[in-house]
Structures are given as C-alpha cells and as structure tokens.
C-alpha atoms as a PDB file:
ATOM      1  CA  UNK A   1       0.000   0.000   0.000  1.00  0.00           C
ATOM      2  CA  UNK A   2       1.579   3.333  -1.468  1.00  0.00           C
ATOM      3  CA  UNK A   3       0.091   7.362  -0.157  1.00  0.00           C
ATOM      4  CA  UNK A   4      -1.710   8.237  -2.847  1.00  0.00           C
ATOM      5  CA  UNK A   5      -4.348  10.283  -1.555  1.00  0.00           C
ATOM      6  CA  UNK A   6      -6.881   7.154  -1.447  1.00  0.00           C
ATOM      7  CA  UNK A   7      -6.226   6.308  -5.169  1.00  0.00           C
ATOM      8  CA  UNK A   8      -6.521  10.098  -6.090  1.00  0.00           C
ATOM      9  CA  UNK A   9      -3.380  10.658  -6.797  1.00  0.00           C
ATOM     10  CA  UNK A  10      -2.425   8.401 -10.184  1.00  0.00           C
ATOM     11  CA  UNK A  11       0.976   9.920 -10.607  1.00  0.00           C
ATOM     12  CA  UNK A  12       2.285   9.227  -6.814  1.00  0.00           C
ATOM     13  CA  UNK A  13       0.736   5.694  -6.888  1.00  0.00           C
ATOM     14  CA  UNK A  14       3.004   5.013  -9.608  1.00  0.00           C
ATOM     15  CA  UNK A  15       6.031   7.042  -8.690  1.00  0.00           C
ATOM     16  CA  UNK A  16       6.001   5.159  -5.174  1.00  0.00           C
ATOM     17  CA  UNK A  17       5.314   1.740  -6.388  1.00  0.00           C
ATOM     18  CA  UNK A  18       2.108   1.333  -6.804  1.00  0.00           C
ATOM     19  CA  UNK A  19       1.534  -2.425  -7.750  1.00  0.00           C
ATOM     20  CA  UNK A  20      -0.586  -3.622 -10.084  1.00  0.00           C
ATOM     21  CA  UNK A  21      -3.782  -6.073  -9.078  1.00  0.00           C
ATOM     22  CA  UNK A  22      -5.987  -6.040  -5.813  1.00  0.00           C
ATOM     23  CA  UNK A  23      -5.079  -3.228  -3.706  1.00  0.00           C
ATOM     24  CA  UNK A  24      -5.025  -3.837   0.249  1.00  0.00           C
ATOM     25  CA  UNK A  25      -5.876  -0.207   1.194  1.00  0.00           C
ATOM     26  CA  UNK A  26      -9.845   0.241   0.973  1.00  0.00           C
ATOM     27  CA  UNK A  27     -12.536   3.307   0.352  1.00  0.00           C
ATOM     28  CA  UNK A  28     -15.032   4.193   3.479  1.00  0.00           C
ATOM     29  CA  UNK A  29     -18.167   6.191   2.701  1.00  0.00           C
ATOM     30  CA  UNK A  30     -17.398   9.348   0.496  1.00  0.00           C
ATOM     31  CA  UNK A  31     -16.339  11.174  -2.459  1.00  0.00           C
ATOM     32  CA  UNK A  32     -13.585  10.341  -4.829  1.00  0.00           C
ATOM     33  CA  UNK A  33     -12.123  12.070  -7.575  1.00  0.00           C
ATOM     34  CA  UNK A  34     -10.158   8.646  -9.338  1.00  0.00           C
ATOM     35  CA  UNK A  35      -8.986   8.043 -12.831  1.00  0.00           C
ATOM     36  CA  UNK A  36     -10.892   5.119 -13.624  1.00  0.00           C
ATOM     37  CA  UNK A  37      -9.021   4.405 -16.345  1.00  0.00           C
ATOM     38  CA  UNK A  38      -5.840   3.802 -13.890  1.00  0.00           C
ATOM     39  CA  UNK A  39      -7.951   2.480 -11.332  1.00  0.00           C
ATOM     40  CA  UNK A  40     -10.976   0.150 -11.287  1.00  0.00           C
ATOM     41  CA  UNK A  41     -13.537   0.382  -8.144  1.00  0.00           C
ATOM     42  CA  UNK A  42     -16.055  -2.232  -6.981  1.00  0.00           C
ATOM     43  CA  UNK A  43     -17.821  -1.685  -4.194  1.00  0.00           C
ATOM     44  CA  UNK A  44     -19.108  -4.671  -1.351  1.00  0.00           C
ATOM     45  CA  UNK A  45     -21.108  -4.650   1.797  1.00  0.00           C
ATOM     46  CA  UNK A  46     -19.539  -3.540   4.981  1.00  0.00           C
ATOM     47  CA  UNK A  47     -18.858  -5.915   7.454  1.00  0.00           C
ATOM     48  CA  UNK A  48     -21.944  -6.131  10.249  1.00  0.00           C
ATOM     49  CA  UNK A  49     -21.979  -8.392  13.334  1.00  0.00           C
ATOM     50  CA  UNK A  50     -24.950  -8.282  15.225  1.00  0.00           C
ATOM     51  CA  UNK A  51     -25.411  -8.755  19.088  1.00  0.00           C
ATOM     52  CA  UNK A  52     -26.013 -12.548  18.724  1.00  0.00           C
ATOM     53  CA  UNK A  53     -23.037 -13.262  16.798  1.00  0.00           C
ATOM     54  CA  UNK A  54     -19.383 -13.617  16.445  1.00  0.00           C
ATOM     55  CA  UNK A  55     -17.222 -13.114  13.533  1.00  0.00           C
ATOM     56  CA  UNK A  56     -14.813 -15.839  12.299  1.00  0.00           C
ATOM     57  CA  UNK A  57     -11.318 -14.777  10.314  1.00  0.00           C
ATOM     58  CA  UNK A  58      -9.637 -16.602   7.837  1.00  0.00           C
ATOM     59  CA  UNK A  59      -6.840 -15.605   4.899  1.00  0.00           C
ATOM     60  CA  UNK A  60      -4.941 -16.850   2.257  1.00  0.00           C
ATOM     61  CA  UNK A  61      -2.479 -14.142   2.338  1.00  0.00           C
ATOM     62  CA  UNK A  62       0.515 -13.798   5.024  1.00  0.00           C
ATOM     63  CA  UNK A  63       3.127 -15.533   7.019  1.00  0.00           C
ATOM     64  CA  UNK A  64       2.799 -19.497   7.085  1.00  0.00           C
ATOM     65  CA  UNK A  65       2.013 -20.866  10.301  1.00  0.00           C
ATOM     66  CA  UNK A  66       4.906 -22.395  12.301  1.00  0.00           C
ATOM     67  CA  UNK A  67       5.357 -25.682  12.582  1.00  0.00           C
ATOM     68  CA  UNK A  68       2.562 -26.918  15.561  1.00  0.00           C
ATOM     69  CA  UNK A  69       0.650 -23.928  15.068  1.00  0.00           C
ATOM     70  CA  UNK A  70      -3.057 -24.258  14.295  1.00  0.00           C
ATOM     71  CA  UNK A  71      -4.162 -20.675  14.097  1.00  0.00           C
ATOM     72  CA  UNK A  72      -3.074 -17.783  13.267  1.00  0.00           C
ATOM     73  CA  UNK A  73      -1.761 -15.365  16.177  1.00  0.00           C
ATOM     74  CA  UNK A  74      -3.371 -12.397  17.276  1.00  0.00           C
ATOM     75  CA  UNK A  75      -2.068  -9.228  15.351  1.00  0.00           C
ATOM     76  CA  UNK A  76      -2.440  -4.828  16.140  1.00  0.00           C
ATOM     77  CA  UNK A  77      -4.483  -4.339  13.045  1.00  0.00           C
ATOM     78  CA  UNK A  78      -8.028  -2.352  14.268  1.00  0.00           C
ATOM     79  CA  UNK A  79      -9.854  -5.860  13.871  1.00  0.00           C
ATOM     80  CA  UNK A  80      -8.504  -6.496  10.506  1.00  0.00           C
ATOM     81  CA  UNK A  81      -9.579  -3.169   8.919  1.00  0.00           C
ATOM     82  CA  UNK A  82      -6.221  -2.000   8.461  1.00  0.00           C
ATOM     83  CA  UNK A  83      -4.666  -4.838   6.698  1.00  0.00           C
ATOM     84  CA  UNK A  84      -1.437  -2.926   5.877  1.00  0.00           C
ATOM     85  CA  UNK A  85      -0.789  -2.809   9.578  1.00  0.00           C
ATOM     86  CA  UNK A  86      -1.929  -6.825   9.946  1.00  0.00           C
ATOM     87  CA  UNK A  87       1.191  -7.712   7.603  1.00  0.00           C
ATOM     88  CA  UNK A  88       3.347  -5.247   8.935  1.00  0.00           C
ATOM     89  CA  UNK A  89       2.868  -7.117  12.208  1.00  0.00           C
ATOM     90  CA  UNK A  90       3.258 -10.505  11.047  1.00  0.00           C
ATOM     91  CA  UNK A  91      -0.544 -11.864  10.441  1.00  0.00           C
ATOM     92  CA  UNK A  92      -0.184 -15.331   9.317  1.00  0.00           C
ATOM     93  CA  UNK A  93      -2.376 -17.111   6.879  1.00  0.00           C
ATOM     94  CA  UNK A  94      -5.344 -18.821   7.697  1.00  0.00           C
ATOM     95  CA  UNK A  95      -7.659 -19.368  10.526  1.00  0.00           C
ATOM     96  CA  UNK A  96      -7.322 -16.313  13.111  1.00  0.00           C
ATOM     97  CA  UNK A  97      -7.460 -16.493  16.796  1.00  0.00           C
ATOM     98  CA  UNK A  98      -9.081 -13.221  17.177  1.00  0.00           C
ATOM     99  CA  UNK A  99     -12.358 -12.433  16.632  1.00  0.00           C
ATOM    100  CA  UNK A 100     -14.936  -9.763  15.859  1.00  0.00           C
ATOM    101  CA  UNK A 101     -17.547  -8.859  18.460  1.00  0.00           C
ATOM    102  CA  UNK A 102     -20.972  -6.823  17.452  1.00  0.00           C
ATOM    103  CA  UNK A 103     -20.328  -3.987  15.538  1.00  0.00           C
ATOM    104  CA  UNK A 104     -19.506  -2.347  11.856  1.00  0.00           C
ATOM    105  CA  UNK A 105     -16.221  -3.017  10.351  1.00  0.00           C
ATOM    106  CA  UNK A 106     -14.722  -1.676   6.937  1.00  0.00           C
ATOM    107  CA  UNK A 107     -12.679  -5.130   6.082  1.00  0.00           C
ATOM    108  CA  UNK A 108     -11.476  -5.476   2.681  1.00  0.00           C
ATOM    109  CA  UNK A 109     -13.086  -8.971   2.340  1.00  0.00           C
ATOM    110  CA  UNK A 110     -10.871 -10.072  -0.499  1.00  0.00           C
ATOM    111  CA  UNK A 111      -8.275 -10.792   2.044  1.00  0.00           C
ATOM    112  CA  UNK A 112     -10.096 -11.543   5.062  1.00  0.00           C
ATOM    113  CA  UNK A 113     -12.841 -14.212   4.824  1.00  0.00           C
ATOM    114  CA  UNK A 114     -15.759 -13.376   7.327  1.00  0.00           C
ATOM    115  CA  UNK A 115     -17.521 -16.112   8.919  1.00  0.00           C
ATOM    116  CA  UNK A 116     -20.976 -15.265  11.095  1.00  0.00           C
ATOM    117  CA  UNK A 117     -22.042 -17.862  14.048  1.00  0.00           C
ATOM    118  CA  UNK A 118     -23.693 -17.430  16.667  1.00  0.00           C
ATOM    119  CA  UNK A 119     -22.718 -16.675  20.290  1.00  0.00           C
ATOM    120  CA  UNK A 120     -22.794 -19.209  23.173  1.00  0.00           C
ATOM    121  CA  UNK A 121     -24.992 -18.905  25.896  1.00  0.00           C
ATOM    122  CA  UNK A 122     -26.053 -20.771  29.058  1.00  0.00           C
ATOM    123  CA  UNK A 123     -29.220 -20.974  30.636  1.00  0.00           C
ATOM    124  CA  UNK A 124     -30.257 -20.929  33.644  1.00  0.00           C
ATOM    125  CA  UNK A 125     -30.508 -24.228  35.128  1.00  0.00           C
ATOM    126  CA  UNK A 126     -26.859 -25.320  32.771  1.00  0.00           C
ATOM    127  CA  UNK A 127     -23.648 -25.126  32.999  1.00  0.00           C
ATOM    128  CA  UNK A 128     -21.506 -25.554  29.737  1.00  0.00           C
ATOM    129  CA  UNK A 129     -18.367 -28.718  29.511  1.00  0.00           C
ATOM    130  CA  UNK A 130     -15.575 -27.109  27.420  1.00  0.00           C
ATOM    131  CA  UNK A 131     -13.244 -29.163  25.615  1.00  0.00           C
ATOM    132  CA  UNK A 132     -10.434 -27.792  23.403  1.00  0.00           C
ATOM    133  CA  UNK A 133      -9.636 -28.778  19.950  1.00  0.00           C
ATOM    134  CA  UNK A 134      -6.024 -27.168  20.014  1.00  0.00           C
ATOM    135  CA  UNK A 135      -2.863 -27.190  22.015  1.00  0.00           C
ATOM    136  CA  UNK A 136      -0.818 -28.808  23.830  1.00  0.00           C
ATOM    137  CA  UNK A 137      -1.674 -32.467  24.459  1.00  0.00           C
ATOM    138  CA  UNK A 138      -2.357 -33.741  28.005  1.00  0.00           C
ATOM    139  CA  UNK A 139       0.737 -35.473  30.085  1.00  0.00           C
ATOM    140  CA  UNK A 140       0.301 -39.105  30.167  1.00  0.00           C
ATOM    141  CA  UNK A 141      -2.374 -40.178  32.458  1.00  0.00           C
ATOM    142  CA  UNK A 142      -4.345 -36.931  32.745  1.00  0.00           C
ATOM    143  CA  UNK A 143      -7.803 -36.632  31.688  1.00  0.00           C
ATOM    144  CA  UNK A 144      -8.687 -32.995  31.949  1.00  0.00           C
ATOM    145  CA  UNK A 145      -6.588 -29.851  31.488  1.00  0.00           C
ATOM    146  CA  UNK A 146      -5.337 -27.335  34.242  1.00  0.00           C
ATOM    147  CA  UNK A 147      -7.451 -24.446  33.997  1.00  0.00           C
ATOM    148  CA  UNK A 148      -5.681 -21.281  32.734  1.00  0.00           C
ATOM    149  CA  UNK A 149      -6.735 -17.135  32.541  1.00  0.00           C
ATOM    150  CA  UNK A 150      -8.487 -16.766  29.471  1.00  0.00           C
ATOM    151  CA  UNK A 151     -11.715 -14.965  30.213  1.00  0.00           C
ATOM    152  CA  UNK A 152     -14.047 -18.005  30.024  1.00  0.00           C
ATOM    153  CA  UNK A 153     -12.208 -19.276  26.894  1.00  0.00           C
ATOM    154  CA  UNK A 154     -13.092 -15.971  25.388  1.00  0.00           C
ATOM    155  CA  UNK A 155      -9.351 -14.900  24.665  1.00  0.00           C
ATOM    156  CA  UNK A 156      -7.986 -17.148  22.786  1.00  0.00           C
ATOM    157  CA  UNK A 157      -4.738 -15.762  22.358  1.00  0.00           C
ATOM    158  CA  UNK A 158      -4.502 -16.049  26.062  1.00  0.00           C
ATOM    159  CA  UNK A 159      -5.210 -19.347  26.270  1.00  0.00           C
ATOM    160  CA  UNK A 160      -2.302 -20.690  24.083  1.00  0.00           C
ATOM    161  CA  UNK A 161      -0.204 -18.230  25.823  1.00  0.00           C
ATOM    162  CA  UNK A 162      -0.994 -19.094  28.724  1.00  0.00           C
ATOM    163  CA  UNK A 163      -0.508 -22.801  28.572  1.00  0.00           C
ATOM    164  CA  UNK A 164      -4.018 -23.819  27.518  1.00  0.00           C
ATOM    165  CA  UNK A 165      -3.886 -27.892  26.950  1.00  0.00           C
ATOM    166  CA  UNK A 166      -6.314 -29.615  24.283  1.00  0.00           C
ATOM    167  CA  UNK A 167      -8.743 -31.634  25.281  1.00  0.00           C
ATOM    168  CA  UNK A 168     -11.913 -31.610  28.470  1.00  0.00           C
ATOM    169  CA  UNK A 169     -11.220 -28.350  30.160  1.00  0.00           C
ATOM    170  CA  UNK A 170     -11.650 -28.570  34.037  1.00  0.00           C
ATOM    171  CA  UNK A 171     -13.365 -24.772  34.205  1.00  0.00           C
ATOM    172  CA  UNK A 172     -17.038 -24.423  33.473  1.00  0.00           C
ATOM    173  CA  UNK A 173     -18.821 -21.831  31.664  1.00  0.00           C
ATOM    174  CA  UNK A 174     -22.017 -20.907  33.875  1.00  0.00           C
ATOM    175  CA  UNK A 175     -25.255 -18.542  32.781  1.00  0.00           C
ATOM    176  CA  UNK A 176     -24.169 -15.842  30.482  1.00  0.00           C
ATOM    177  CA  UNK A 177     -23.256 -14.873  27.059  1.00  0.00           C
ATOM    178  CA  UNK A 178     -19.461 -15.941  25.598  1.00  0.00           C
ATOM    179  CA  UNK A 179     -18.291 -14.990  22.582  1.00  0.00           C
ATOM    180  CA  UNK A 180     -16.478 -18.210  21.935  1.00  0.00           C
ATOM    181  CA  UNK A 181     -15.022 -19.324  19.020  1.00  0.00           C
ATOM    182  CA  UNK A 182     -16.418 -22.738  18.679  1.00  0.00           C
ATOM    183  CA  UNK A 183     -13.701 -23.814  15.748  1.00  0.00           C
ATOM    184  CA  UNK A 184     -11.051 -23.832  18.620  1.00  0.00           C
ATOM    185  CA  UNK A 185     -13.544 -25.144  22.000  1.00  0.00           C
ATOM    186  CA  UNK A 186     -16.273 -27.283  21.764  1.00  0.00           C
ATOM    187  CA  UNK A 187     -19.310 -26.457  24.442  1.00  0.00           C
ATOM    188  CA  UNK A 188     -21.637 -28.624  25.747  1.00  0.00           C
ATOM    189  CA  UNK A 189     -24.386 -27.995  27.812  1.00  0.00           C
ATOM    190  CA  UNK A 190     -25.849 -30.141  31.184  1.00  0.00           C
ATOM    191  CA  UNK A 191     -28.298 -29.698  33.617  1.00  0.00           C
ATOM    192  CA  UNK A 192     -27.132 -28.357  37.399  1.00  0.00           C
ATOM    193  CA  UNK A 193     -27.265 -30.983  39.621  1.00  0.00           C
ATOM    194  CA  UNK A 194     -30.577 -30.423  42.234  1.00  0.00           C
ATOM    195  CA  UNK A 195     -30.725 -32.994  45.481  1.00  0.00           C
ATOM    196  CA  UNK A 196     -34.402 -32.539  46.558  1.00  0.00           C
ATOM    197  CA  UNK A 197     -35.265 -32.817  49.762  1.00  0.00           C
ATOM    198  CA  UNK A 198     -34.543 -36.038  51.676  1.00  0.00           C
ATOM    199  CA  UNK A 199     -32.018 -37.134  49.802  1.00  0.00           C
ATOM    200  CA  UNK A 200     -28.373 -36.895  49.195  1.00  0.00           C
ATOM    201  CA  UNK A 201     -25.574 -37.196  47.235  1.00  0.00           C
ATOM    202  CA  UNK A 202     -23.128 -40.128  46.628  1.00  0.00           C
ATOM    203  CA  UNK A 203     -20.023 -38.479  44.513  1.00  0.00           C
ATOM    204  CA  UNK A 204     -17.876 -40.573  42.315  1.00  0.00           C
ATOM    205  CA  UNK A 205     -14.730 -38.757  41.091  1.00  0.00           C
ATOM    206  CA  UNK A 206     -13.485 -39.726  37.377  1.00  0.00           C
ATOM    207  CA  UNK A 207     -10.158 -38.056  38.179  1.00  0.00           C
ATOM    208  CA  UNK A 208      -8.049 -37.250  41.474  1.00  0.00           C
ATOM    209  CA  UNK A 209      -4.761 -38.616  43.029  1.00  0.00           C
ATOM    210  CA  UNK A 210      -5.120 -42.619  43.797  1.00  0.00           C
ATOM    211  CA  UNK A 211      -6.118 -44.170  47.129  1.00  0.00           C
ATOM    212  CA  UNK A 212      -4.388 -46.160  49.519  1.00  0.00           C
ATOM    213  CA  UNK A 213      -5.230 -50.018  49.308  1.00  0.00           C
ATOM    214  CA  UNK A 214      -6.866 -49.616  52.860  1.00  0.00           C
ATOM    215  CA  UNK A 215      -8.941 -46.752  51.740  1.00  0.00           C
ATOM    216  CA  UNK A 216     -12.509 -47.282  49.948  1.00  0.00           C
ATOM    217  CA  UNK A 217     -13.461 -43.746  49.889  1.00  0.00           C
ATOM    218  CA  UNK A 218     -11.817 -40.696  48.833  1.00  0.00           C
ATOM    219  CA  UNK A 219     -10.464 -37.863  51.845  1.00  0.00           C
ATOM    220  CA  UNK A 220     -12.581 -34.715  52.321  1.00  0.00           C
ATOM    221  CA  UNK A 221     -10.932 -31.830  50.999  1.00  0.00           C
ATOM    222  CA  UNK A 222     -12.283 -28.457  50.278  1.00  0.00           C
ATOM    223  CA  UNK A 223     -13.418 -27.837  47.027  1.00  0.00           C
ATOM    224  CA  UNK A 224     -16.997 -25.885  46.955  1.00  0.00           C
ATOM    225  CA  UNK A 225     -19.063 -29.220  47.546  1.00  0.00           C
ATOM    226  CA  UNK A 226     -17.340 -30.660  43.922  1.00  0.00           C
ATOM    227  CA  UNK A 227     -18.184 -27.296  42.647  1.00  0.00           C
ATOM    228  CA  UNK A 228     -14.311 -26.186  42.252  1.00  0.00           C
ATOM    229  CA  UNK A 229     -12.998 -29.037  40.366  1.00  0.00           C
ATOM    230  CA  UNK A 230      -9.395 -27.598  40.143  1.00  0.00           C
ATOM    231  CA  UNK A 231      -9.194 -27.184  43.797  1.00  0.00           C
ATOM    232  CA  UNK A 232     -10.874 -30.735  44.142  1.00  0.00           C
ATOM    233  CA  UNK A 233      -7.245 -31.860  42.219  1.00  0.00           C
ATOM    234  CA  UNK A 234      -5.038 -29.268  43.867  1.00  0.00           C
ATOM    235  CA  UNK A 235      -5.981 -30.404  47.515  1.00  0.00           C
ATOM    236  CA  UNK A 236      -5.580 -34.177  46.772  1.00  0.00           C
ATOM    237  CA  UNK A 237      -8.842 -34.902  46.055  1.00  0.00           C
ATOM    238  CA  UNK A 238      -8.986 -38.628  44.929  1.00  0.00           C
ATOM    239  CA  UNK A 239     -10.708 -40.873  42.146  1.00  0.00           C
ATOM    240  CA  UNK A 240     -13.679 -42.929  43.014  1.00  0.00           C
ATOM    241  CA  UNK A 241     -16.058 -43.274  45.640  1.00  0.00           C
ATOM    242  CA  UNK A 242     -16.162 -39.753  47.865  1.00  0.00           C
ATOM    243  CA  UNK A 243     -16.350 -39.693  51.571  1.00  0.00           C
ATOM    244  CA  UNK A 244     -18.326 -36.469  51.561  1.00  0.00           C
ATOM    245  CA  UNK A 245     -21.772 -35.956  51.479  1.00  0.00           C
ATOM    246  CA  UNK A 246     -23.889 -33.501  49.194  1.00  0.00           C
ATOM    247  CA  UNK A 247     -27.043 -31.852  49.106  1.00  0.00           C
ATOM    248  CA  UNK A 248     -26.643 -29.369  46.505  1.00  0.00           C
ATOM    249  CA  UNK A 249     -24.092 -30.200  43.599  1.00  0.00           C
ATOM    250  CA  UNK A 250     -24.081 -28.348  40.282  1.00  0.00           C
ATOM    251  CA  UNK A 251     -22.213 -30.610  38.089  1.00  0.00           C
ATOM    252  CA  UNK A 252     -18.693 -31.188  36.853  1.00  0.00           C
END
C-alpha cells in the first residue's frame, strides 16, 4: 500500500510503487475524484456483526504458520480493517485467533474471509463442559486440562499463551453470554445438579490422586461441595467413591 491520496493521486501511486492487481488499502463512505481508467472500483457490503453473533477470520495471504501452530496469532491491526498494519505485524495465513464482536467493520473482504455464528450462551438451570480442539496435548495419564486465565475461553490468544492444553477443560462456563469461538472449543451444555429434599448425594470422582489399598473412599478436601474441580485436584482430592456428602451439587 503506497500514499496516494486514497487512489486520487495516479501519478504518486506510480512514482512510489504502486503495484498492479488487488489493492489492500480500501474506500469508506465518500467522495472520490479517481482516474478510472488507472484504477478500477467495486464496491461490497460492509462488514456487520450483530449482538447474537461472532465473527470468524480466515486468509490466504501472510506468514505461514509455524510448525505446531493451528491458528493464526493475534495481530495490532483495528480488527482487521487496516490490513497494511496486519502484515506489517506478522498476520499469518489462515484461521485467526481473534475475533470480531458486534459492531460495523470496513474489512477489505478479499483478504479476510468473514464467517458469522452465533454466540454461546447458558441458561439458567446449565452449565456448559468445554473441551479444546487445540494445544498442547495432556501429560500421560491426565484426563482434563489445568485451567488457565483466558476470560471463560473468550481470549484465545490467552489461552495458548498461557498454557491452555487440548482436550476436556476442568473450568465451566455458567449462565451468560461468551463470545467463543467454537472452531477452537467445543461447548456442551448439562443440567445443574438439584438434590431434593430427603435425599443426598453419593459423589464418584473420574479423576483425582489414587487411594491407599486400605482406603474405599476418597479424603474430604475443600473444594466448593465438587463445585471447584481444580481445587478438588489441587488439595488431593482422589478418584472414586467420595467420603463427603452432598445436598446441593451443580455438576462437573
């Protein structure tokens, strides 16, 4: 991309070396006084993302991926609206770990493919399993990985850089709205657990440190009645049968 007065200017375009073809740089709403014999001009929808949706980026054009990497990293380039400034950076080619939340964007849409999908939300009553398509694998013997900051899986970035591990996530998402992008986590939805009146609660753990051979139930350790499964694991909370009593668990 060459100053040229937004295409106005034929003579610097060419005298600073102005290429021929598809031009990253892009017109917003006005008037322009262009030689359209120099320069041809089509015009295409802006870029809209309503409140119930998320946008999805993907290009063919920029740095390859390294070698393990899925995604493209997060790049400064005004959510891919200046797309001068995404190569300047370093964009890489093809899917994009950011994102675009509700609003209007001017994207030049012959670089950057926009995908719409919908948001993720849990209702009352749920709470939402994440597992992770990407990252590091699990260690050996591990079933779920360690929970890491990532605003409720809503920053991806942060969650490879912060040692995010593919696979069942031990945080939950519970009632809200996310803006997830469900090509990198996979949600599922369950029902809270509800222990009526009268009754309670046998726990069986699927994960947790092993017992002793004397031992038939698992220790007590505090962990939010189950609720907190990473301080379940953290405090030696053991697999299988559970010592503790419940009468209110939400599910993990």
């Amino acid at each position: 991309m060459v100053d040229c007065d937004d295409f106005q200017d034929g003579s610097e375009f060419i005298q600073k070396g102005g290429q021929k073809g598809k031009q990253r740089g892009i017109l917003t709403e006005g008037t322009y006084r262009i030689n359209t014999e120099l320069f041809r001009v089509r015009t295409v929808p802006i870029t809209y993302i309503s409140s119930e949706e998320i946008g999805l980026v993907e290009t063919e054009d920029g740095k390859p991926l390294e070698q393990g990497e899925n995604l493209a990293r997060k790049v400064d380039c005004n959510n891919f609206q200046d797309a001068q400034a995404f190569f300047d950076n370093g964009g890489q080619a093809g899917k994009q770990l950011a994102t675009l939340r509700a609003g209007k964007y001017y994207i030049n849409t012959d670089i950057f493919k926009i995908k719409k999908v919908s948001v993720t939300r849990i209702s009352s009553g749920e709470i939402g399993l994440v597992e992770a398509k990407y990252r590091k694998y699990l260690e050996q013997g591990k079933n779920f990985a360690n929970k890491v900051d990532c605003n409720n899986f809503q920053d991806t970035q942060a969650f490879f850089d912060n040692g995010g591990q593919a696979g069942k996530q031990l945080a939950i998402l519970e009632t809200g709205t996310y803006y997830i992008n469900p090509e990198i986590f996979n949600i599922r939805t369950v029902p809270i657990i509800r222990i009526p009146k009268g009754e309670i609660g046998l726990v069986i753990a699927n994960e947790g440190a092993s017992k002793s051979y004397e031992q038939t139930l698992g220790k007590v350790v505090e962990c939010y009645n189950f609720q907190d499964a990473e301080a379940f694991l953290k405090n030696g909370g053991q697999k299988g049968k559970q010592c503790k009593l419940n009468q209110f668990i939400r599910g993990i």
